[in-house]
PDB file of N, CA and C in Angstrom:
ATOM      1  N   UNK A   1      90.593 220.280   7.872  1.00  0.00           N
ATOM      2  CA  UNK A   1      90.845 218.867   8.044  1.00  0.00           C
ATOM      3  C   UNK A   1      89.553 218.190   8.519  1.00  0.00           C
ATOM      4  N   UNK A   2      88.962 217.096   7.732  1.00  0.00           N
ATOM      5  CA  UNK A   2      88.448 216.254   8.531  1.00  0.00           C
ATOM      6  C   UNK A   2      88.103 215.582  10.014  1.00  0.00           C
ATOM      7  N   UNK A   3      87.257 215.536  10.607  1.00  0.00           N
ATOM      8  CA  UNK A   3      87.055 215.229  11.921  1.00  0.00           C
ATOM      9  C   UNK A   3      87.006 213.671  11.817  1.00  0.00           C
ATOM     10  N   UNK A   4      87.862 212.736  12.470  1.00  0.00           N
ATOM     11  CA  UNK A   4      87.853 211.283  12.401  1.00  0.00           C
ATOM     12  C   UNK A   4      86.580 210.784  12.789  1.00  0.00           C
ATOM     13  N   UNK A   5      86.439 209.831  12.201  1.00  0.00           N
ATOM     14  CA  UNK A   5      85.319 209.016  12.360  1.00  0.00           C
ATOM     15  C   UNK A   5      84.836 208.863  14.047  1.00  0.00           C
ATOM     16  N   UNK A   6      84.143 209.264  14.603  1.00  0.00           N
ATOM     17  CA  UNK A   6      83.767 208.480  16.507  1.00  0.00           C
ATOM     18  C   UNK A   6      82.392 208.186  16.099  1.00  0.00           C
ATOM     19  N   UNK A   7      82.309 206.876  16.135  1.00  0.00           N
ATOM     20  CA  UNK A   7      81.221 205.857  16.296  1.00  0.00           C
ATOM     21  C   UNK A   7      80.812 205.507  17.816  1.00  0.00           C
ATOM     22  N   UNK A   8      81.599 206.306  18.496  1.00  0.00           N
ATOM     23  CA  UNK A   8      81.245 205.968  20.262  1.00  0.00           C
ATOM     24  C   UNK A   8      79.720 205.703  20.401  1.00  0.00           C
ATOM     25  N   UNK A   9      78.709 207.234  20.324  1.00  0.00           N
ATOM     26  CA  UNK A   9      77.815 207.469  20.703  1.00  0.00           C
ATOM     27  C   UNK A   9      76.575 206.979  20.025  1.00  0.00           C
ATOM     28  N   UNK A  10      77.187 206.235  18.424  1.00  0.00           N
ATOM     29  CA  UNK A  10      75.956 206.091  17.691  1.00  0.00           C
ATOM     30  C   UNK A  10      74.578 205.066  18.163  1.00  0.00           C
ATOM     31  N   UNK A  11      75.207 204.084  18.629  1.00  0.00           N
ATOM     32  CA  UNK A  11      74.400 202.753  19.477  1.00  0.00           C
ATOM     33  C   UNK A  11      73.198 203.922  20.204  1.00  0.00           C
ATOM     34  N   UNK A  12      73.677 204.792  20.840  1.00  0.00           N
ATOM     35  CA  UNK A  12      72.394 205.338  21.660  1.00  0.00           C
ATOM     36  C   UNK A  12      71.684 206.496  20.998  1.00  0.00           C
ATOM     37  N   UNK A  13      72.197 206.962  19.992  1.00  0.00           N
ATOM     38  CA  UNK A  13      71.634 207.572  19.231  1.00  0.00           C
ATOM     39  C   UNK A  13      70.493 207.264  17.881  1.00  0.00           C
ATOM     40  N   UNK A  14      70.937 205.430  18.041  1.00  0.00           N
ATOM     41  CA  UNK A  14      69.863 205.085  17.387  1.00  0.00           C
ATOM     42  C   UNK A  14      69.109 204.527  18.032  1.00  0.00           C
ATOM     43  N   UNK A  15      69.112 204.073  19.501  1.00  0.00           N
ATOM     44  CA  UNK A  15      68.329 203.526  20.544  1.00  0.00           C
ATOM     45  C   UNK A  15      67.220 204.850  21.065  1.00  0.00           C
ATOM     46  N   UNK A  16      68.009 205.893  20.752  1.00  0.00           N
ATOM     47  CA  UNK A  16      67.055 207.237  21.090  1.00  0.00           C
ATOM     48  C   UNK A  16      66.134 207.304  20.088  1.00  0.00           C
ATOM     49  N   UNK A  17      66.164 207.253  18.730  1.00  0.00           N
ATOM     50  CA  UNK A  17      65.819 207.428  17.738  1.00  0.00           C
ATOM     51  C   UNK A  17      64.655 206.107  17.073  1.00  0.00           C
ATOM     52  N   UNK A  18      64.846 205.046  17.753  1.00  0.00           N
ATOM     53  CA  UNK A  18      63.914 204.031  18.008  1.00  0.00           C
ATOM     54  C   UNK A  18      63.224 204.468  18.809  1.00  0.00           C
ATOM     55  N   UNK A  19      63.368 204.664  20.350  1.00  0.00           N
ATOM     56  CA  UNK A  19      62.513 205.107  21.128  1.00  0.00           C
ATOM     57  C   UNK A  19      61.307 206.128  20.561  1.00  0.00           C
ATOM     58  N   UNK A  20      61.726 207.243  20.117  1.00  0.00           N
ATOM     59  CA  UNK A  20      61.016 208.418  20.124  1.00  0.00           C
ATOM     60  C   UNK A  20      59.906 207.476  18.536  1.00  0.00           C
ATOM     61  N   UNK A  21      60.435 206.606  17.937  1.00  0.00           N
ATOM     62  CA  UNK A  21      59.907 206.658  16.521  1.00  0.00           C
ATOM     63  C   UNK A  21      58.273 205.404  16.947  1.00  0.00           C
ATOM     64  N   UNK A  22      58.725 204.839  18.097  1.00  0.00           N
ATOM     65  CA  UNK A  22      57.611 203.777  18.661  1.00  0.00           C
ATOM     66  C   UNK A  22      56.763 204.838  19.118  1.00  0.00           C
ATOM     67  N   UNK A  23      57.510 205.837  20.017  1.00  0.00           N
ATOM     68  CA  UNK A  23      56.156 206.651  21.213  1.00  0.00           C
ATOM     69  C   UNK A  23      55.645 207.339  20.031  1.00  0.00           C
ATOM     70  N   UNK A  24      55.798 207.600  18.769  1.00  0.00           N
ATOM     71  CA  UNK A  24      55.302 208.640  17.925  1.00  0.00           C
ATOM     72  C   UNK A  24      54.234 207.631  17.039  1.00  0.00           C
ATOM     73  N   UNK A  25      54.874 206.259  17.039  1.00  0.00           N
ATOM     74  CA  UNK A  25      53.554 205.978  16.460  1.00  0.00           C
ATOM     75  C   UNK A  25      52.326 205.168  17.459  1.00  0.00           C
ATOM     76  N   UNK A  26      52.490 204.910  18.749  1.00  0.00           N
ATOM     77  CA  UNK A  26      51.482 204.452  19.447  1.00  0.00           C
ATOM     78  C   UNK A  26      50.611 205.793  19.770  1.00  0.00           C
ATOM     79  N   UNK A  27      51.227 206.871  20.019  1.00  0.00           N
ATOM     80  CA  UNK A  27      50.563 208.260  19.919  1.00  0.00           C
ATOM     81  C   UNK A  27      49.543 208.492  19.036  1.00  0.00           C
ATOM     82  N   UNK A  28      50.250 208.268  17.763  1.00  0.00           N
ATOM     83  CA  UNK A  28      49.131 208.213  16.679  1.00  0.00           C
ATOM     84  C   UNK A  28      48.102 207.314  16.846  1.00  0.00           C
ATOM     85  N   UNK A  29      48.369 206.144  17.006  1.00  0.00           N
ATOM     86  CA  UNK A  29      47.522 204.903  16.928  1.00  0.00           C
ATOM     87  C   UNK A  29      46.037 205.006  18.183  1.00  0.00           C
ATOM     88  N   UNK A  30      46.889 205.949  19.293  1.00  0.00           N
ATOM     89  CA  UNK A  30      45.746 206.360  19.740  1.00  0.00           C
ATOM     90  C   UNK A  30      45.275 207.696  19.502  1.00  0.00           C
ATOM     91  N   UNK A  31      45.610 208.263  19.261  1.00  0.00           N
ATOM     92  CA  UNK A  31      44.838 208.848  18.623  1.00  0.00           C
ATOM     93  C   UNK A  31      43.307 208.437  17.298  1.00  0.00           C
ATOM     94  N   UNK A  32      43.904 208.197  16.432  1.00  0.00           N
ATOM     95  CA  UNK A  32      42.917 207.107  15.932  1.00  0.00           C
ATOM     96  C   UNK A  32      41.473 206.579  16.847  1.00  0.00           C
ATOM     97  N   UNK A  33      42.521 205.805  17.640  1.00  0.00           N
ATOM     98  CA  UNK A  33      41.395 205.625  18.506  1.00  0.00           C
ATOM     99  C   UNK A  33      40.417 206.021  18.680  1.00  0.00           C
ATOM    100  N   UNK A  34      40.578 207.169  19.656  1.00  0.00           N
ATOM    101  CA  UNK A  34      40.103 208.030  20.142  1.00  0.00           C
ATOM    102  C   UNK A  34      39.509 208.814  19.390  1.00  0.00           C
ATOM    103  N   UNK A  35      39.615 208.996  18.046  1.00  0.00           N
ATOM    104  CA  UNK A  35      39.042 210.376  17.033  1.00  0.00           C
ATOM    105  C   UNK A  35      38.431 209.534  16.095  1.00  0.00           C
ATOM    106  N   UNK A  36      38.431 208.595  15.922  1.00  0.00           N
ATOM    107  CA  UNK A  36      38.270 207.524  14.178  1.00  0.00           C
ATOM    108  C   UNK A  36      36.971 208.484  13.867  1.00  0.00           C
ATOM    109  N   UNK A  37      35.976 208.123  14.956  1.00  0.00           N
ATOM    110  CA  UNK A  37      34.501 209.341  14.644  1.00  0.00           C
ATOM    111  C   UNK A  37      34.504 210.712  13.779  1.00  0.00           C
ATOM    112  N   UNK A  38      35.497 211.349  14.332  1.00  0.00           N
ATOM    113  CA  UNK A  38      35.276 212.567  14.178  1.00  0.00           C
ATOM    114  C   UNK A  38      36.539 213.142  12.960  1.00  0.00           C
ATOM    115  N   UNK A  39      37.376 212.504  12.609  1.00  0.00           N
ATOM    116  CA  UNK A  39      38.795 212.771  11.665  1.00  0.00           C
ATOM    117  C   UNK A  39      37.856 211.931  10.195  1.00  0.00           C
ATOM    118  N   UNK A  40      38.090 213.017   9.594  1.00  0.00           N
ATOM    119  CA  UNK A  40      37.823 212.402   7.422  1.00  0.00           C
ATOM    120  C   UNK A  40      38.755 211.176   7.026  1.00  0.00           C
ATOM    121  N   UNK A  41      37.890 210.092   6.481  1.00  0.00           N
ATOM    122  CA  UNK A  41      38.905 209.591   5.742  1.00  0.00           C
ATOM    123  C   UNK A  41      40.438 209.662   5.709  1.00  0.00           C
ATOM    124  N   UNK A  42      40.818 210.745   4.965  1.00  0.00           N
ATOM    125  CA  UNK A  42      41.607 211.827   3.671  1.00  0.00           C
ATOM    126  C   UNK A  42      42.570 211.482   4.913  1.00  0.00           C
ATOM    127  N   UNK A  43      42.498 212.142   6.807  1.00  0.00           N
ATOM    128  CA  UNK A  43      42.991 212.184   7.368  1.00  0.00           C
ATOM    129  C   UNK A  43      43.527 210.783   8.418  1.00  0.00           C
ATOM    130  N   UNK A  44      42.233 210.373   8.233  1.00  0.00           N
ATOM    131  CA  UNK A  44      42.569 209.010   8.681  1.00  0.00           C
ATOM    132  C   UNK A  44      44.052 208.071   7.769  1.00  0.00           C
ATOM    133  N   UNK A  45      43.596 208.055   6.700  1.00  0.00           N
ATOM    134  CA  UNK A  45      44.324 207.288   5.641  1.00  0.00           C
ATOM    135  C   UNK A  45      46.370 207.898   5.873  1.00  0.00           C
ATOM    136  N   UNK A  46      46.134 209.403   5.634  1.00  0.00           N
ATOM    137  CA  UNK A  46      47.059 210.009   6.057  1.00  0.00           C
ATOM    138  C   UNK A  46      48.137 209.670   6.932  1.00  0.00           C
ATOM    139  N   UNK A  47      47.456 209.366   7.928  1.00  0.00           N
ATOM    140  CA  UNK A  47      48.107 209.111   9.553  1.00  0.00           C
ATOM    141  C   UNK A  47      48.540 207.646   9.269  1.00  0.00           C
ATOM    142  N   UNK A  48      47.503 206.942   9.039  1.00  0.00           N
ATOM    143  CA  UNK A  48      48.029 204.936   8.978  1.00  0.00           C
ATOM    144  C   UNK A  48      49.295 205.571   7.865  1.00  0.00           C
ATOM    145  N   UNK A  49      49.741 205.596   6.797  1.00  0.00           N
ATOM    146  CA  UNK A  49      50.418 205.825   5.884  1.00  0.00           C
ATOM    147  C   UNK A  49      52.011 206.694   6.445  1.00  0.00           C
ATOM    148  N   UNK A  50      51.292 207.486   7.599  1.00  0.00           N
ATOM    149  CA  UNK A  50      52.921 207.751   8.452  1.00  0.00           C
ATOM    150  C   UNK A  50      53.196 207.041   9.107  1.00  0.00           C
ATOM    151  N   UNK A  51      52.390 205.907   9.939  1.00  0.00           N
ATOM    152  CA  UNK A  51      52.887 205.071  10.796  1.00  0.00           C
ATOM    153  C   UNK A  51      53.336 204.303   9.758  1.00  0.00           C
ATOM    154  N   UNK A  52      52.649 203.597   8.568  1.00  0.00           N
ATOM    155  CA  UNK A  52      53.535 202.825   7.826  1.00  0.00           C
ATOM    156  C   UNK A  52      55.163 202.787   7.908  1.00  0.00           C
ATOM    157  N   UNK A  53      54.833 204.339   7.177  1.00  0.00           N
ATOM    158  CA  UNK A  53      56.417 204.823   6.999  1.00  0.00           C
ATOM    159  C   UNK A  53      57.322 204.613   8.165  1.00  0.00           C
ATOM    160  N   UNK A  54      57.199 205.166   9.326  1.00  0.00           N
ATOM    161  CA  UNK A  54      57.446 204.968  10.714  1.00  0.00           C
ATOM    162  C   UNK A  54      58.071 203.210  11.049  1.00  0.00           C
ATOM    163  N   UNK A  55      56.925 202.506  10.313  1.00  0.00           N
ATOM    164  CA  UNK A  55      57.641 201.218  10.914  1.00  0.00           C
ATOM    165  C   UNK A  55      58.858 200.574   9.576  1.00  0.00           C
ATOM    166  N   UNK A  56      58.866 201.194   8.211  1.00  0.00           N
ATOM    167  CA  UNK A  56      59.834 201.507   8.167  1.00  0.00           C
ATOM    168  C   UNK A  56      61.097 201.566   7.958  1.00  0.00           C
ATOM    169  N   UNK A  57      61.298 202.779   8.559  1.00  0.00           N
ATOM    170  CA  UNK A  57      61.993 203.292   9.140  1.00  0.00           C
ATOM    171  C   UNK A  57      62.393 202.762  10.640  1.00  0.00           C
ATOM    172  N   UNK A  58      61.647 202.033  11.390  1.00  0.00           N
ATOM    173  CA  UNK A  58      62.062 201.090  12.434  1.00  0.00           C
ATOM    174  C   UNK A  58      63.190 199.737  12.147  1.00  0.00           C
ATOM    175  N   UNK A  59      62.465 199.467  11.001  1.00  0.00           N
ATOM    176  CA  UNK A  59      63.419 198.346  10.192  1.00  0.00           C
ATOM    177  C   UNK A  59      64.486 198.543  10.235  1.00  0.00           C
ATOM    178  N   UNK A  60      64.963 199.737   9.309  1.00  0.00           N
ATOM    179  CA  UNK A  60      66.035 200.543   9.136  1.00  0.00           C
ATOM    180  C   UNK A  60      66.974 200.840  10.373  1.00  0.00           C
ATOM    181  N   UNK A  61      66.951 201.601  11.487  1.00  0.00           N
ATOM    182  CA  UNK A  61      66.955 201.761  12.414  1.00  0.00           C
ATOM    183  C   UNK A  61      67.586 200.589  13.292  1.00  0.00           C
ATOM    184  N   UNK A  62      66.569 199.144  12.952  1.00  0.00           N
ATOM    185  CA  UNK A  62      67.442 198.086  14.045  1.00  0.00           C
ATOM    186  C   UNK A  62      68.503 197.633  13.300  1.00  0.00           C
ATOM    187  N   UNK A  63      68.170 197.934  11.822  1.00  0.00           N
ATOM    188  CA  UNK A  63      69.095 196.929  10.829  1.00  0.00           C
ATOM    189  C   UNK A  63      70.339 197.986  11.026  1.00  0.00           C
ATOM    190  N   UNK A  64      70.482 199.112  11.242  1.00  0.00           N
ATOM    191  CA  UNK A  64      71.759 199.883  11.828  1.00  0.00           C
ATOM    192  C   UNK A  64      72.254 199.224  12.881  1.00  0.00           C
ATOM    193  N   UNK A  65      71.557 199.251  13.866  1.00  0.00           N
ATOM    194  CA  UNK A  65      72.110 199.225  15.276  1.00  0.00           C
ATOM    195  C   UNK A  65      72.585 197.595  15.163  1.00  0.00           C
ATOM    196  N   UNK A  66      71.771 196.725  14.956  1.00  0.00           N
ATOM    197  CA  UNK A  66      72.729 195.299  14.273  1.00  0.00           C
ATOM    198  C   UNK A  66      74.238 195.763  13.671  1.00  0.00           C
ATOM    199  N   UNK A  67      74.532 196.851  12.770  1.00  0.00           N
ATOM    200  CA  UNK A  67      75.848 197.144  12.255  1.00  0.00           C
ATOM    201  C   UNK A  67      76.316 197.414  13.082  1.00  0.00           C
ATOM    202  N   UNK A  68      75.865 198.349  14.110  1.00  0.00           N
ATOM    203  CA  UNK A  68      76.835 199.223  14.689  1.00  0.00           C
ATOM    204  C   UNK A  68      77.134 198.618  16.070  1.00  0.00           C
ATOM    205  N   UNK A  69      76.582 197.584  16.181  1.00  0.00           N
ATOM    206  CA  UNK A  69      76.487 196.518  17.566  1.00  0.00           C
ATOM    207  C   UNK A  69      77.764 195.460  16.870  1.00  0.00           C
ATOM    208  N   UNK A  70      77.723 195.157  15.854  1.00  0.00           N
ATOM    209  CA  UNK A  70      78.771 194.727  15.225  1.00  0.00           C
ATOM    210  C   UNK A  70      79.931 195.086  15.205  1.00  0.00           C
ATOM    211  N   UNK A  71      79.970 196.520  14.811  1.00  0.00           N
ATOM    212  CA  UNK A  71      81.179 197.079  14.356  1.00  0.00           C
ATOM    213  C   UNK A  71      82.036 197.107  15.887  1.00  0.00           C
ATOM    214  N   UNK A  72      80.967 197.245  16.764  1.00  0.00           N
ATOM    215  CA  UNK A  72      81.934 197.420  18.273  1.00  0.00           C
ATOM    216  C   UNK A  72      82.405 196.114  18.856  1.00  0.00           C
ATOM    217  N   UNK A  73      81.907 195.246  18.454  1.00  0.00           N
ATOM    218  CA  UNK A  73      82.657 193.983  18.868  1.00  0.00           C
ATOM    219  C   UNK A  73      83.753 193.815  18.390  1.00  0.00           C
ATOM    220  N   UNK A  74      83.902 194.065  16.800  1.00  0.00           N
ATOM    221  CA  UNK A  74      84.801 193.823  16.471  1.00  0.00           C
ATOM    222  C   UNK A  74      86.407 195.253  16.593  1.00  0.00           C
ATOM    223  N   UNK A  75      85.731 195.968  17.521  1.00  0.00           N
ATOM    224  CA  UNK A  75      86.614 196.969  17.828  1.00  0.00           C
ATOM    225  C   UNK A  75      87.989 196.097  19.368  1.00  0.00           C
TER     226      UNK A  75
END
């Protein structure tokens, strides 16, 4: 049998999941920083191109939690 739907926990599971996805790309960003000298191109380019992705996927992420901030009001 199916396990019913519990939407309880999702709100903080995407608030966790925001969190960790910002500290992962200011991490990077310094990094950068800090290395631009010494990291290739190839690798440089690399990294901007995951933070791209990263932000996203941030989009994504609030445009959930807008649903799911929704869906509980109307609970």
């Amino acid at each position: 049998m199916a396990k019913p739907d519990n939407r309880a926990d999702n709100a903080a599971h995407l608030q966790k999941s925001i969190n960790n996805t910002i500290e992962n790309m200011e991490q990077t960003e310094e990094y950068l920083a800090e290395h631009a000298e010494e990291i290739s191109p190839q690798e440089k380019e690399t990294l901007q191109a995951k933070n791209e992705r990263r932000e996203q996927s941030l989009d994504a992420y609030r445009e959930e939690m807008r649903d799911e901030t929704a869906h509980q009001e109307s609970q």
